[in-house]
PDB file of N, CA and C in Angstrom:
ATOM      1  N   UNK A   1      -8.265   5.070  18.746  1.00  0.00           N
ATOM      2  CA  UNK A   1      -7.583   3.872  18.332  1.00  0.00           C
ATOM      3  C   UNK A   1      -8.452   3.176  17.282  1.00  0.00           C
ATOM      4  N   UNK A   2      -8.270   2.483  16.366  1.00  0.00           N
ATOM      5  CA  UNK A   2      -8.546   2.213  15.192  1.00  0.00           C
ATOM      6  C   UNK A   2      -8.292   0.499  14.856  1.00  0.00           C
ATOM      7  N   UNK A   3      -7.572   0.332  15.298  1.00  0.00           N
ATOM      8  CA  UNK A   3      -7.111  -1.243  15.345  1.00  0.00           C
ATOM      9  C   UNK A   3      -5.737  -1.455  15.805  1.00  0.00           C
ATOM     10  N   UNK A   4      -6.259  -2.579  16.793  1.00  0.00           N
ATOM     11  CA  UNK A   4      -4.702  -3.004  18.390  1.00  0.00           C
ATOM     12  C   UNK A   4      -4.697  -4.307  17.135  1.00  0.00           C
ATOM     13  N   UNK A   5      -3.441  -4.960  18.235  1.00  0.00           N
ATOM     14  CA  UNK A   5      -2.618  -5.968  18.014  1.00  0.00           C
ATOM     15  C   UNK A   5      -2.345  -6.262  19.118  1.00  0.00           C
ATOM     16  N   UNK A   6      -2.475  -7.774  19.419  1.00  0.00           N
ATOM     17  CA  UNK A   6      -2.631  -8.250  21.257  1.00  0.00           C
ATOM     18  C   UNK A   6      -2.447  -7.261  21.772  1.00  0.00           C
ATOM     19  N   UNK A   7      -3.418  -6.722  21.515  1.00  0.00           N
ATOM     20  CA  UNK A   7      -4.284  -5.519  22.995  1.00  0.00           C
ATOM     21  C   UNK A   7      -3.147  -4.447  22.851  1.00  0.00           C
ATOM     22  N   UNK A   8      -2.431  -4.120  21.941  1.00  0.00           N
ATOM     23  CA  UNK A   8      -1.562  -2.941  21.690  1.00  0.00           C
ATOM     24  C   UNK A   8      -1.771  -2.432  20.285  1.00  0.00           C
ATOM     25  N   UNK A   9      -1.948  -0.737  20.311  1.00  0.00           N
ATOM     26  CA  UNK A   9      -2.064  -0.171  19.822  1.00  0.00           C
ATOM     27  C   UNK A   9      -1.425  -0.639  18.310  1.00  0.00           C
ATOM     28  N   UNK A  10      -2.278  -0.619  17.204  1.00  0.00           N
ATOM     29  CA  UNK A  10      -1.572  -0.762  15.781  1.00  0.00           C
ATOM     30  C   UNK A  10      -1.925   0.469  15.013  1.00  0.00           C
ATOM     31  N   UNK A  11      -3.052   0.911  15.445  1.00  0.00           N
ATOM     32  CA  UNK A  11      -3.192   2.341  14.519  1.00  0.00           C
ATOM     33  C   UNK A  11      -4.357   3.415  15.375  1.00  0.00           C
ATOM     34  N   UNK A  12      -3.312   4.046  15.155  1.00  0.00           N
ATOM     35  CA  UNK A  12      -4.520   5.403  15.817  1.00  0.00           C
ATOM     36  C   UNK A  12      -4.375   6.697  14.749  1.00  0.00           C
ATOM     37  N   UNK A  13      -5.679   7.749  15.581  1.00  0.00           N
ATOM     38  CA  UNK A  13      -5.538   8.844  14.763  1.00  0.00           C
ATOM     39  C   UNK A  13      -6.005   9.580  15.193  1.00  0.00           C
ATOM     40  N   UNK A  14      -5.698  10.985  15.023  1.00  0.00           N
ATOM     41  CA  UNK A  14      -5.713  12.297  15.763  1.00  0.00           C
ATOM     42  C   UNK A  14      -6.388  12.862  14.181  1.00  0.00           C
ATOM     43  N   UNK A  15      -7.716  14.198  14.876  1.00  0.00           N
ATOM     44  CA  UNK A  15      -8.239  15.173  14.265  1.00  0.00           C
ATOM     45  C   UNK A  15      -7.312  16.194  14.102  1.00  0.00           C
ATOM     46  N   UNK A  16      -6.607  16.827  13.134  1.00  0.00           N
ATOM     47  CA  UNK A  16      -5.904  17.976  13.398  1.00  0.00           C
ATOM     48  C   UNK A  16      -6.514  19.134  13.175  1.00  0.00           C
ATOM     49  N   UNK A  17      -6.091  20.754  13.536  1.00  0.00           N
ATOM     50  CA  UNK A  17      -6.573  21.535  13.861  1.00  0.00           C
ATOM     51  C   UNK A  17      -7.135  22.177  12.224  1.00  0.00           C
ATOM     52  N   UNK A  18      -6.962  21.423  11.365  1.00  0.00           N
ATOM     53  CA  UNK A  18      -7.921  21.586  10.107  1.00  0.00           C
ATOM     54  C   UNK A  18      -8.892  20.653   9.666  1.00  0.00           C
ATOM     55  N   UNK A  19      -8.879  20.270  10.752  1.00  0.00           N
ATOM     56  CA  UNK A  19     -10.240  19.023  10.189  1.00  0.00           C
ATOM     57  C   UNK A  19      -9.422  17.741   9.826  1.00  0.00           C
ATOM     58  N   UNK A  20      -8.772  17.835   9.355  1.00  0.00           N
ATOM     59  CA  UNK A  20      -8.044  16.810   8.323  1.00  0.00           C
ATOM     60  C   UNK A  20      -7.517  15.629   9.669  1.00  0.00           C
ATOM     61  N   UNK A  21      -7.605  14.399   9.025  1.00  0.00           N
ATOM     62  CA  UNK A  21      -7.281  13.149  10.187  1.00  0.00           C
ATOM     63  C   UNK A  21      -5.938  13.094   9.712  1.00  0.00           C
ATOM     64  N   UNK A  22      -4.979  12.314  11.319  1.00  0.00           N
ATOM     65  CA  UNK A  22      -3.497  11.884  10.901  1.00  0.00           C
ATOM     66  C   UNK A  22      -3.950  10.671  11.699  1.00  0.00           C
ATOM     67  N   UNK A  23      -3.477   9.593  10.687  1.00  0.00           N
ATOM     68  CA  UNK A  23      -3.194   8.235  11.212  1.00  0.00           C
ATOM     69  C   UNK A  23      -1.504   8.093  11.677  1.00  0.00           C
ATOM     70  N   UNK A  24      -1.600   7.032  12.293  1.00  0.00           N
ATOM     71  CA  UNK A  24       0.087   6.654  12.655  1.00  0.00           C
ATOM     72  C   UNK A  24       0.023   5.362  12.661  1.00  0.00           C
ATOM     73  N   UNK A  25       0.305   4.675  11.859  1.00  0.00           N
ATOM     74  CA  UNK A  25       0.318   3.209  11.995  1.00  0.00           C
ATOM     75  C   UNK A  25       1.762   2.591  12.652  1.00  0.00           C
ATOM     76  N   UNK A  26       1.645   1.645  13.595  1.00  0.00           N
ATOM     77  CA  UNK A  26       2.086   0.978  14.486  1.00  0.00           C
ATOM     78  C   UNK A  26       3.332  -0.362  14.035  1.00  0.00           C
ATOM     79  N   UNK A  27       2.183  -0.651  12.778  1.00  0.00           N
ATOM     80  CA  UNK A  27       3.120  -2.032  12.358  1.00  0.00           C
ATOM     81  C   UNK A  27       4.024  -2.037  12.007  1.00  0.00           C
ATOM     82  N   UNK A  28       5.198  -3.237  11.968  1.00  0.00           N
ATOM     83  CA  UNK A  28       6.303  -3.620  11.409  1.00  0.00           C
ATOM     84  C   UNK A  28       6.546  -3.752  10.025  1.00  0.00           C
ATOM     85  N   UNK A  29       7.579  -3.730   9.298  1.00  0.00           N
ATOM     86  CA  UNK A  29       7.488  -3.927   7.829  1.00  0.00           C
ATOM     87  C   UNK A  29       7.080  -6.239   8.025  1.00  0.00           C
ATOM     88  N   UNK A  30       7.815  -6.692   9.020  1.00  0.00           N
ATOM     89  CA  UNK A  30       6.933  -8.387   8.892  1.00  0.00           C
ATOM     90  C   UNK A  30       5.968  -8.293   9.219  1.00  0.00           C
ATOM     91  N   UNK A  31       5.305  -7.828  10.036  1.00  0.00           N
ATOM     92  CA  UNK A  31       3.724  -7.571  10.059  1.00  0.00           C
ATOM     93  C   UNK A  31       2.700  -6.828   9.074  1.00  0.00           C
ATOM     94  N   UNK A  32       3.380  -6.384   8.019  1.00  0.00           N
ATOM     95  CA  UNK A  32       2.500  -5.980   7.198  1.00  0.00           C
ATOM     96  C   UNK A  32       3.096  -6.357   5.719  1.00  0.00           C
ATOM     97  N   UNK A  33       4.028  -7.262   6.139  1.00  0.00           N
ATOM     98  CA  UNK A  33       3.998  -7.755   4.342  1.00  0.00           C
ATOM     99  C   UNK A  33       2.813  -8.456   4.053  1.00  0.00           C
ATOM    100  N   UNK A  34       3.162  -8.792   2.186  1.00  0.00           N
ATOM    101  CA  UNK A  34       2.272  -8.578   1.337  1.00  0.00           C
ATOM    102  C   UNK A  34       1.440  -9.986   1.744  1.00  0.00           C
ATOM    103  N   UNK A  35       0.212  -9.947   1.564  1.00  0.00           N
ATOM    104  CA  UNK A  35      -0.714 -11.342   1.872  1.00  0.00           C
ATOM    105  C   UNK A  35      -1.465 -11.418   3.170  1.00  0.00           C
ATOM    106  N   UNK A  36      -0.068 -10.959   4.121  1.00  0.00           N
ATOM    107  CA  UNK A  36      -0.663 -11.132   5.948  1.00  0.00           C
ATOM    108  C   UNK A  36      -1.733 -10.378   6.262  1.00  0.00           C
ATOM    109  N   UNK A  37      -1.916 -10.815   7.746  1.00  0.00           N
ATOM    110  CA  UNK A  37      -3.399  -9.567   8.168  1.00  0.00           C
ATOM    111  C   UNK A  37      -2.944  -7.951   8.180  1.00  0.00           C
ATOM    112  N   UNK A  38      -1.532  -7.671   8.318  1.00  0.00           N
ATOM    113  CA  UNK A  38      -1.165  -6.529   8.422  1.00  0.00           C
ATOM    114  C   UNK A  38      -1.342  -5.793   7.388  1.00  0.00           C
ATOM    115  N   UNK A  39      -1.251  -6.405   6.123  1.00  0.00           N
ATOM    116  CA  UNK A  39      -1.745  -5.779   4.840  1.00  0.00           C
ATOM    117  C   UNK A  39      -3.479  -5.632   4.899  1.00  0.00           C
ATOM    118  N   UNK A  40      -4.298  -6.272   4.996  1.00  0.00           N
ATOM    119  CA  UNK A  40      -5.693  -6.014   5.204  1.00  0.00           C
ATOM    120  C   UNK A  40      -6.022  -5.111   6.029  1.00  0.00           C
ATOM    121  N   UNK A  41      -5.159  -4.659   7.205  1.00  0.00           N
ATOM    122  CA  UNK A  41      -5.385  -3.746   7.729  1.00  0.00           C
ATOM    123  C   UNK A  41      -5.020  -2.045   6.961  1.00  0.00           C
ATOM    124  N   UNK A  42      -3.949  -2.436   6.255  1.00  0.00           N
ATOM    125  CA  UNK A  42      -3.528  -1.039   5.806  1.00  0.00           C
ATOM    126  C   UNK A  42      -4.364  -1.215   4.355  1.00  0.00           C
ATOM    127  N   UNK A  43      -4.646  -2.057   4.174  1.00  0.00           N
ATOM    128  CA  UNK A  43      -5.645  -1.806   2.947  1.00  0.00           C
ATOM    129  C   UNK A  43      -6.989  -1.050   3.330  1.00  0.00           C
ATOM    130  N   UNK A  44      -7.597  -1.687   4.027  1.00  0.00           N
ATOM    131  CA  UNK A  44      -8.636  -0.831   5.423  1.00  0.00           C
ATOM    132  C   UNK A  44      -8.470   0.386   5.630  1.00  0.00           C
ATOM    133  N   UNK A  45      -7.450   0.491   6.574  1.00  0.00           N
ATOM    134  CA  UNK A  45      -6.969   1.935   6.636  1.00  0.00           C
ATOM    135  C   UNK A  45      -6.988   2.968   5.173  1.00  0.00           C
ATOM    136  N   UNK A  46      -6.414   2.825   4.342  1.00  0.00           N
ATOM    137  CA  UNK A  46      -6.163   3.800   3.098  1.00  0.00           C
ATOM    138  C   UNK A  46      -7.682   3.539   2.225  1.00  0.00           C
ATOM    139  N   UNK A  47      -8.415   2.751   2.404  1.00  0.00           N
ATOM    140  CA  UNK A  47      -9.714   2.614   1.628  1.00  0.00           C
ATOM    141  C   UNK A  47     -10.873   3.231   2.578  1.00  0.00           C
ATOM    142  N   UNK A  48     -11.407   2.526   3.739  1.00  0.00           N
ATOM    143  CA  UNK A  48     -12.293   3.141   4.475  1.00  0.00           C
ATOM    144  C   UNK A  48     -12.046   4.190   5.530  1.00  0.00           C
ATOM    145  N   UNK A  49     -10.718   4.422   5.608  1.00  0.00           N
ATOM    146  CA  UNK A  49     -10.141   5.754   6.534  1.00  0.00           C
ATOM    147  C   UNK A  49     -10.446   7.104   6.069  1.00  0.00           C
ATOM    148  N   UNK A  50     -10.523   6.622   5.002  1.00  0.00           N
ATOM    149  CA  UNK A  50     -10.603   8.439   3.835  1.00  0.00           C
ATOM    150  C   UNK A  50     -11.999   8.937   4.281  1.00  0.00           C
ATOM    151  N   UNK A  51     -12.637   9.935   3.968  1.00  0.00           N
ATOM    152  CA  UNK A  51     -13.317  11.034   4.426  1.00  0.00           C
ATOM    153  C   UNK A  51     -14.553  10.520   3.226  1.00  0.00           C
ATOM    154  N   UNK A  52     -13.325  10.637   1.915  1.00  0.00           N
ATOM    155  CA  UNK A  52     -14.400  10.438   0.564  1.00  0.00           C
ATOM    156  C   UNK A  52     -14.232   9.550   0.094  1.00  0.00           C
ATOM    157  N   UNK A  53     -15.006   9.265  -0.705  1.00  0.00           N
ATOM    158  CA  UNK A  53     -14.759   7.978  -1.761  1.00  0.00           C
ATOM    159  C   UNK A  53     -13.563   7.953  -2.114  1.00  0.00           C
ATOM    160  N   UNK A  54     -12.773   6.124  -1.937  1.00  0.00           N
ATOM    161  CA  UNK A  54     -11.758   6.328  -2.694  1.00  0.00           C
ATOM    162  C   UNK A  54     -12.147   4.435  -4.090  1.00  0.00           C
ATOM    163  N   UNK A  55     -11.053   5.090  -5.140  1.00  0.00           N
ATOM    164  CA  UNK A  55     -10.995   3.855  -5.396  1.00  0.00           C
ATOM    165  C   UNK A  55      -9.854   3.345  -5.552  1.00  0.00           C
ATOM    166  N   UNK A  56      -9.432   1.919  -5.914  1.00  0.00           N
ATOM    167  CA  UNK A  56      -7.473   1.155  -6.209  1.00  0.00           C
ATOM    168  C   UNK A  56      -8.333  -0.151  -7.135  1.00  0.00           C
ATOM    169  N   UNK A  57      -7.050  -0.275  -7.338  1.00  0.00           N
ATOM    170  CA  UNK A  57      -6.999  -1.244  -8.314  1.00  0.00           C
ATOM    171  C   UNK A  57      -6.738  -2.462  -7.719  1.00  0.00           C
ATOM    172  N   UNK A  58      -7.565  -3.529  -7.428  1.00  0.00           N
ATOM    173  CA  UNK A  58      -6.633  -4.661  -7.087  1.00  0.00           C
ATOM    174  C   UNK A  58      -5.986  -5.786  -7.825  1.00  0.00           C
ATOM    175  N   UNK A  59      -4.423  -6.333  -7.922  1.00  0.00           N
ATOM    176  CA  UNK A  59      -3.734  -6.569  -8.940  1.00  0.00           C
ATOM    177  C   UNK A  59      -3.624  -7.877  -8.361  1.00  0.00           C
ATOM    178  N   UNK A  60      -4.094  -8.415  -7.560  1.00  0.00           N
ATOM    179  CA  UNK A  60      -3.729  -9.844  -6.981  1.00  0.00           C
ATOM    180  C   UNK A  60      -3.901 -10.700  -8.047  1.00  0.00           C
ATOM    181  N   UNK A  61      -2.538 -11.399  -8.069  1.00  0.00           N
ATOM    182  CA  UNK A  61      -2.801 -12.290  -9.164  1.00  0.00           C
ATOM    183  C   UNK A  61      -1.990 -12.052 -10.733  1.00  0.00           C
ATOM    184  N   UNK A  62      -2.202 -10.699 -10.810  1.00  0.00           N
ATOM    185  CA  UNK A  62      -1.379 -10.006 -12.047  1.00  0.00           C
ATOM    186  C   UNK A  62      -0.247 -10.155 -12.228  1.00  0.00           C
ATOM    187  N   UNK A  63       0.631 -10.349 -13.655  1.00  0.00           N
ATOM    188  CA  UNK A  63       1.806 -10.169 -13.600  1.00  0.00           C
ATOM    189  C   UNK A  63       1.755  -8.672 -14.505  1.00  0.00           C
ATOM    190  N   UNK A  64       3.149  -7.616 -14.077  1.00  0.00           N
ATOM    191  CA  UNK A  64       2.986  -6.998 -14.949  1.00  0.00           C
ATOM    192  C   UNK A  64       4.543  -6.721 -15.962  1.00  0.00           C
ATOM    193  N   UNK A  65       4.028  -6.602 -17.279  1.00  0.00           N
ATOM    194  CA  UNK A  65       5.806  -6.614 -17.634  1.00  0.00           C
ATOM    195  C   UNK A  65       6.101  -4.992 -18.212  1.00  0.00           C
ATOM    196  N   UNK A  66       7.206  -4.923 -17.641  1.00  0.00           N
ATOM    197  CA  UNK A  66       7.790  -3.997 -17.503  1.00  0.00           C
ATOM    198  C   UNK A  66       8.748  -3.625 -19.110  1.00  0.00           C
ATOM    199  N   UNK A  67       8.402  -2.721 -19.998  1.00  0.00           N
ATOM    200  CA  UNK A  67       9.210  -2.874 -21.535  1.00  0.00           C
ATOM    201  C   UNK A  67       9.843  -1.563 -21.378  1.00  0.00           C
ATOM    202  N   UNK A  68      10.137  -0.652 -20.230  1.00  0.00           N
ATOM    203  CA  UNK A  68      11.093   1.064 -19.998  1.00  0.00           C
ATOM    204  C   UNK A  68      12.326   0.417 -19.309  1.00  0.00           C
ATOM    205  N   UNK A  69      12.337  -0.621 -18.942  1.00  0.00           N
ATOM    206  CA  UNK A  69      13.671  -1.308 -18.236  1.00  0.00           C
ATOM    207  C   UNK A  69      14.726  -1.271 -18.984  1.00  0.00           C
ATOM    208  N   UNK A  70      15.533  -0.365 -18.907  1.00  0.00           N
ATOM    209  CA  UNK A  70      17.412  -0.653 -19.517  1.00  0.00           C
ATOM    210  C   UNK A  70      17.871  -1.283 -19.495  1.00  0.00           C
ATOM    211  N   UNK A  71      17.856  -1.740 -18.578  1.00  0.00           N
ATOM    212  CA  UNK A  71      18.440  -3.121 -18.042  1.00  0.00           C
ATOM    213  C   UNK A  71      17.377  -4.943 -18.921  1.00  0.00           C
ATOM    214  N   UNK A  72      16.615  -4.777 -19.537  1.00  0.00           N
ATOM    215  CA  UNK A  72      16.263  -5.833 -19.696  1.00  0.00           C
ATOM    216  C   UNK A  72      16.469  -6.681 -20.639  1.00  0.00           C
ATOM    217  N   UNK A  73      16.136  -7.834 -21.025  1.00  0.00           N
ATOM    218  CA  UNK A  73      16.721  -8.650 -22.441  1.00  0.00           C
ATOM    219  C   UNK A  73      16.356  -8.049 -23.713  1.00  0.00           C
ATOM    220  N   UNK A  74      15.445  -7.521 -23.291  1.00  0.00           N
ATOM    221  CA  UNK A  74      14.472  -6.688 -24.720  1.00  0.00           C
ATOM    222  C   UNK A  74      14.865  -5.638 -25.877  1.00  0.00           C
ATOM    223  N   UNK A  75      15.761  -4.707 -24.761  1.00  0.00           N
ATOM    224  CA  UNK A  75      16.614  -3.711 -25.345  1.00  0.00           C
ATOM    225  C   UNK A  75      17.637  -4.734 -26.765  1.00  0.00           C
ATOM    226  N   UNK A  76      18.088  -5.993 -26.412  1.00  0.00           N
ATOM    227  CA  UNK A  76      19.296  -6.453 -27.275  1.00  0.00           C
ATOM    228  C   UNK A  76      18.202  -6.825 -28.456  1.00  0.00           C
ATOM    229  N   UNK A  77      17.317  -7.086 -28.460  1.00  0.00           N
ATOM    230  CA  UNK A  77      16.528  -7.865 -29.863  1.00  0.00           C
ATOM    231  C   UNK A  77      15.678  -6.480 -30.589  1.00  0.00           C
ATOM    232  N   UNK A  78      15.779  -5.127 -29.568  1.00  0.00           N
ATOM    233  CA  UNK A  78      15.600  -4.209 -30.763  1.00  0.00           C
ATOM    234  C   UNK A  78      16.509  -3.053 -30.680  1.00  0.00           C
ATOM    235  N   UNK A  79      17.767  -3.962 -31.014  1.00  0.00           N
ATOM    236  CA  UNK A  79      19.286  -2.710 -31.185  1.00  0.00           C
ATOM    237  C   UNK A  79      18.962  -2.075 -32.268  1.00  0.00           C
ATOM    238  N   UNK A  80      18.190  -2.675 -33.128  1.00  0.00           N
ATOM    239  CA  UNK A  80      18.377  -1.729 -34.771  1.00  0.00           C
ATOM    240  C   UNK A  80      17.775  -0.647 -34.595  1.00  0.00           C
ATOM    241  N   UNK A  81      16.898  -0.398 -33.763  1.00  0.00           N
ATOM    242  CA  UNK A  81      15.864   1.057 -34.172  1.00  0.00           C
ATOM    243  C   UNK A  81      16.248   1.855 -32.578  1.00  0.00           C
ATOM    244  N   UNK A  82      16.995   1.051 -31.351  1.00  0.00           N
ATOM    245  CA  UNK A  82      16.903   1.913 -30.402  1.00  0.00           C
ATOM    246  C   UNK A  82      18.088   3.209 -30.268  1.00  0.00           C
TER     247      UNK A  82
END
């Protein structure tokens, strides 16, 4: 077991018969939206769970804009060349 939630299981993990670990995480999609402790945990999990070094990017804070969208206002102000 790896980390409970009032004293119930939130993540465990089994060695499988190649070495290789399987986690099973426990939580809810409201328990692990974005900000809550449930996210720090699966951030945890996928960063210090790994075997090897890993690295991510953290975007907190970022906006990012999106210019492959079909759908967006952008497409109409460059009709001439698209």
């Amino acid at each position: 077991m790896w980390a409970t939630r009032d004293g119930q299981p939130a993540i465990t993990a089994l060695r499988a018969a190649d070495g290789s670990t399987v986690a099973t995480v426990g939580l809810g999609v409201g328990q692990a939206r974005a900000g809550g402790p449930g996210t720090a945990v699966l951030k945890r999990l996928l960063t210090c769970g790994c075997p090897f070094p890993t690295a991510w990017l953290d975007l907190a804070g970022a906006v990012v804009l999106r210019m492959d969208d079909p759908g967006a206002s952008a497409n109409v102000h460059l009709r001439s060349w698209s």
